[in-house]
C-alpha atoms as a PDB file:
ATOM      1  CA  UNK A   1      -8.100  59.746 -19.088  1.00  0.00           C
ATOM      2  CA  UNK A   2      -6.117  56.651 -19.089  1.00  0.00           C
ATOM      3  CA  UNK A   3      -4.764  55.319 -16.013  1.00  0.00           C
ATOM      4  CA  UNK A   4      -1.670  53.790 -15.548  1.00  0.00           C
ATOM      5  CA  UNK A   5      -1.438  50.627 -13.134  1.00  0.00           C
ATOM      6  CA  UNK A   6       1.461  51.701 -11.102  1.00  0.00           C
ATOM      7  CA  UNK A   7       4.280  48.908 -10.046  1.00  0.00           C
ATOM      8  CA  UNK A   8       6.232  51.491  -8.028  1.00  0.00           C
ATOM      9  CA  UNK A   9       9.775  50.526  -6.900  1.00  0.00           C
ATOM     10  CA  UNK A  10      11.392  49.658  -3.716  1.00  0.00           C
ATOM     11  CA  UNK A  11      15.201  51.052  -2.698  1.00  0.00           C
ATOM     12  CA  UNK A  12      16.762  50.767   0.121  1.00  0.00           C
ATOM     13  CA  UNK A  13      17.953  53.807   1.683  1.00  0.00           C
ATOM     14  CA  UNK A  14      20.895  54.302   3.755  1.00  0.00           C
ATOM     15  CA  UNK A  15      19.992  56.654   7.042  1.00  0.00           C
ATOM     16  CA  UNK A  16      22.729  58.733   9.110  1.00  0.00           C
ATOM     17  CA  UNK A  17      22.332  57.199  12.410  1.00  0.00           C
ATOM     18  CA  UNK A  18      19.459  54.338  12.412  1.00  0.00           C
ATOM     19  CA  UNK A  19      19.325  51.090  10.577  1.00  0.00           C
ATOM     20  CA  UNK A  20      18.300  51.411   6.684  1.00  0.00           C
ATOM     21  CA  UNK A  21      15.192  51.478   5.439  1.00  0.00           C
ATOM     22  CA  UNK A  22      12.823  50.302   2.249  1.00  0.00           C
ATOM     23  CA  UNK A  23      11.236  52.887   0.756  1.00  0.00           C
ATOM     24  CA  UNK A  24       8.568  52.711  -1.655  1.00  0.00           C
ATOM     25  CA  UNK A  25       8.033  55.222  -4.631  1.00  0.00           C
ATOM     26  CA  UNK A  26       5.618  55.774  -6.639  1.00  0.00           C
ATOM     27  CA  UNK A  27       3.426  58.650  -8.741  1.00  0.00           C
ATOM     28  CA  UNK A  28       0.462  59.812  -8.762  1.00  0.00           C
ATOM     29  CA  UNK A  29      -1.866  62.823 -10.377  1.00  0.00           C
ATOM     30  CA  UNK A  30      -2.664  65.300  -8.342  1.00  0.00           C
ATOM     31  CA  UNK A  31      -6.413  67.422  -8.991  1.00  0.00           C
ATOM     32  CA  UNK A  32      -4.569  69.645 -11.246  1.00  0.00           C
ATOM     33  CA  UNK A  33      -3.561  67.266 -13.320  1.00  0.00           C
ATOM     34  CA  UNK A  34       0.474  67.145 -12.037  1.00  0.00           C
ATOM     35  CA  UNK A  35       2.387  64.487 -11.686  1.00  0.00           C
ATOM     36  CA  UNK A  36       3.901  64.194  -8.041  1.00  0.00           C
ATOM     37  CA  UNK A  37       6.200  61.161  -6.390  1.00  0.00           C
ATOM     38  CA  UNK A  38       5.078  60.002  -3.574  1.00  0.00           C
ATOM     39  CA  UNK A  39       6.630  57.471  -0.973  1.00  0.00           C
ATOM     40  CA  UNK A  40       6.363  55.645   1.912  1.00  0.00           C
ATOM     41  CA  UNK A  41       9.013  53.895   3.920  1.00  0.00           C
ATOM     42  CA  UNK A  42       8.068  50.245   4.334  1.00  0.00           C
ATOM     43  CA  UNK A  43      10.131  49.152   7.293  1.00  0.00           C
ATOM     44  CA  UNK A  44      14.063  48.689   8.116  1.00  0.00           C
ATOM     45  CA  UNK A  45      16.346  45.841   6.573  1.00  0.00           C
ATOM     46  CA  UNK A  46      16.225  44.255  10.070  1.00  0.00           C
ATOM     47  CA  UNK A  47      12.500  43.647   9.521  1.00  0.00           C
ATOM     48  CA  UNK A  48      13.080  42.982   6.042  1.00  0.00           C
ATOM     49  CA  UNK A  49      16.322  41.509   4.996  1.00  0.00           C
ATOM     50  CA  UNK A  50      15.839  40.787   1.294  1.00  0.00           C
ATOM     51  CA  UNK A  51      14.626  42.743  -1.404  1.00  0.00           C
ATOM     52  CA  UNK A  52      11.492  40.178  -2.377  1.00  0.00           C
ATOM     53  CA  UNK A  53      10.584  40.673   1.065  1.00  0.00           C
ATOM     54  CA  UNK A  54      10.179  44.105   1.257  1.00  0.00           C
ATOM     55  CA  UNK A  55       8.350  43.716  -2.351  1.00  0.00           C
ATOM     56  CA  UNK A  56       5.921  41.629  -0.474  1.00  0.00           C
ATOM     57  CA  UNK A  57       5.172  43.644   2.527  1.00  0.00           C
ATOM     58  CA  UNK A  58       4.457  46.056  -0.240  1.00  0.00           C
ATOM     59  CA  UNK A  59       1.177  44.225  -1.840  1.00  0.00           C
ATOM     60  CA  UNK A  60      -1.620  45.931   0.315  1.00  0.00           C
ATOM     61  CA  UNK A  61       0.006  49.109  -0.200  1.00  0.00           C
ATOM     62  CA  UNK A  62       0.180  48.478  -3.888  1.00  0.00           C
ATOM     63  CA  UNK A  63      -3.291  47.115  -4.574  1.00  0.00           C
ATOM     64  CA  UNK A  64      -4.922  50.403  -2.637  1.00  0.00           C
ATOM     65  CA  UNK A  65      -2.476  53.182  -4.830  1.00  0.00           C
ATOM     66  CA  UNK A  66      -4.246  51.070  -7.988  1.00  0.00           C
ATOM     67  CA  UNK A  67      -7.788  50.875  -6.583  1.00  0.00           C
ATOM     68  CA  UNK A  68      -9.184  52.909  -9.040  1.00  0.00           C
ATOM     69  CA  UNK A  69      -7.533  51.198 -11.800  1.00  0.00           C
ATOM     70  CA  UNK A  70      -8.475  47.515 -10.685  1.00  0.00           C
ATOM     71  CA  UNK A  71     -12.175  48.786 -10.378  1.00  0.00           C
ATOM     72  CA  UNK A  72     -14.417  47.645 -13.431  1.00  0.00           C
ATOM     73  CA  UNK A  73     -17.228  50.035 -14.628  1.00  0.00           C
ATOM     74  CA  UNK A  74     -20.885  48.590 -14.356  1.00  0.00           C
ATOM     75  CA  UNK A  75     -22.297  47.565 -17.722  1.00  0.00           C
ATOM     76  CA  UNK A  76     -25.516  45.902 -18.599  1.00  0.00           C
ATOM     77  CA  UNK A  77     -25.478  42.403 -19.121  1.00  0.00           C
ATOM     78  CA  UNK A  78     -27.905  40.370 -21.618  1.00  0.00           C
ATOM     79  CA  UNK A  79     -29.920  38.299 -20.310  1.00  0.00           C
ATOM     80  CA  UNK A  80     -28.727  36.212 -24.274  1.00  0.00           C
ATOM     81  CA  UNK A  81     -25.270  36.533 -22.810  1.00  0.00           C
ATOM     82  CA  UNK A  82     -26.303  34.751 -19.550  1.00  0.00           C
ATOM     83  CA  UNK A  83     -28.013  32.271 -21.243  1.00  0.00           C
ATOM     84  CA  UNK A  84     -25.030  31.917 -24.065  1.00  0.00           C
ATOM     85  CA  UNK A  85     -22.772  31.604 -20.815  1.00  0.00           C
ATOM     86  CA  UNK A  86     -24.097  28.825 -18.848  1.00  0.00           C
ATOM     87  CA  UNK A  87     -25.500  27.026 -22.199  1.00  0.00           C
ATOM     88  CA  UNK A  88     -21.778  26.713 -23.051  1.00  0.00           C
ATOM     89  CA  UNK A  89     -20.659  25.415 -19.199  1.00  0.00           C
ATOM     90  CA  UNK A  90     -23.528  22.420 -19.743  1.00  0.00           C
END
């Protein structure tokens, strides 16, 4: 199954009697193989006034949705390749 390295996307969203917010969406599989949106409000435009902002309080949130996606799978290495690789740094 390929997997998709998700960016997500932050809106602001306008609330009835508190401050507004930044919310961040995104989607994800769920074990039956639908896709669902999920999201997660960051904090209020007090806290973060501009949109970059918001983008970076976002990061850690971002990098743990994709943890499966940034992991790479084991593989054998050569011990040629090893040699090949520091023969070429000399």
């Amino acid at each position: 199954m390929y997997l998709r390295y998700q960016h997500g996307y932050v809106r602001c969203r306008k609330r009835k009697n508190r401050p507004s917010c930044w919310e961040f969406l995104w989607r994800e599989q769920d074990r039956s193989g639908k896709r669902v949106r999920r999201t997660r409000v960051i904090g209020t435009v007090e806290e973060y006034p501009t949109r970059e902002l918001a983008q970076a309080a976002v990061n850690g949130l971002r990098m743990r949705i994709n943890e499966e996606r940034n992991r790479q799978l084991n593989h054998a290495i050569k011990v040629s390749d090893l040699i090949d690789c520091f023969l070429s740094v000399a």
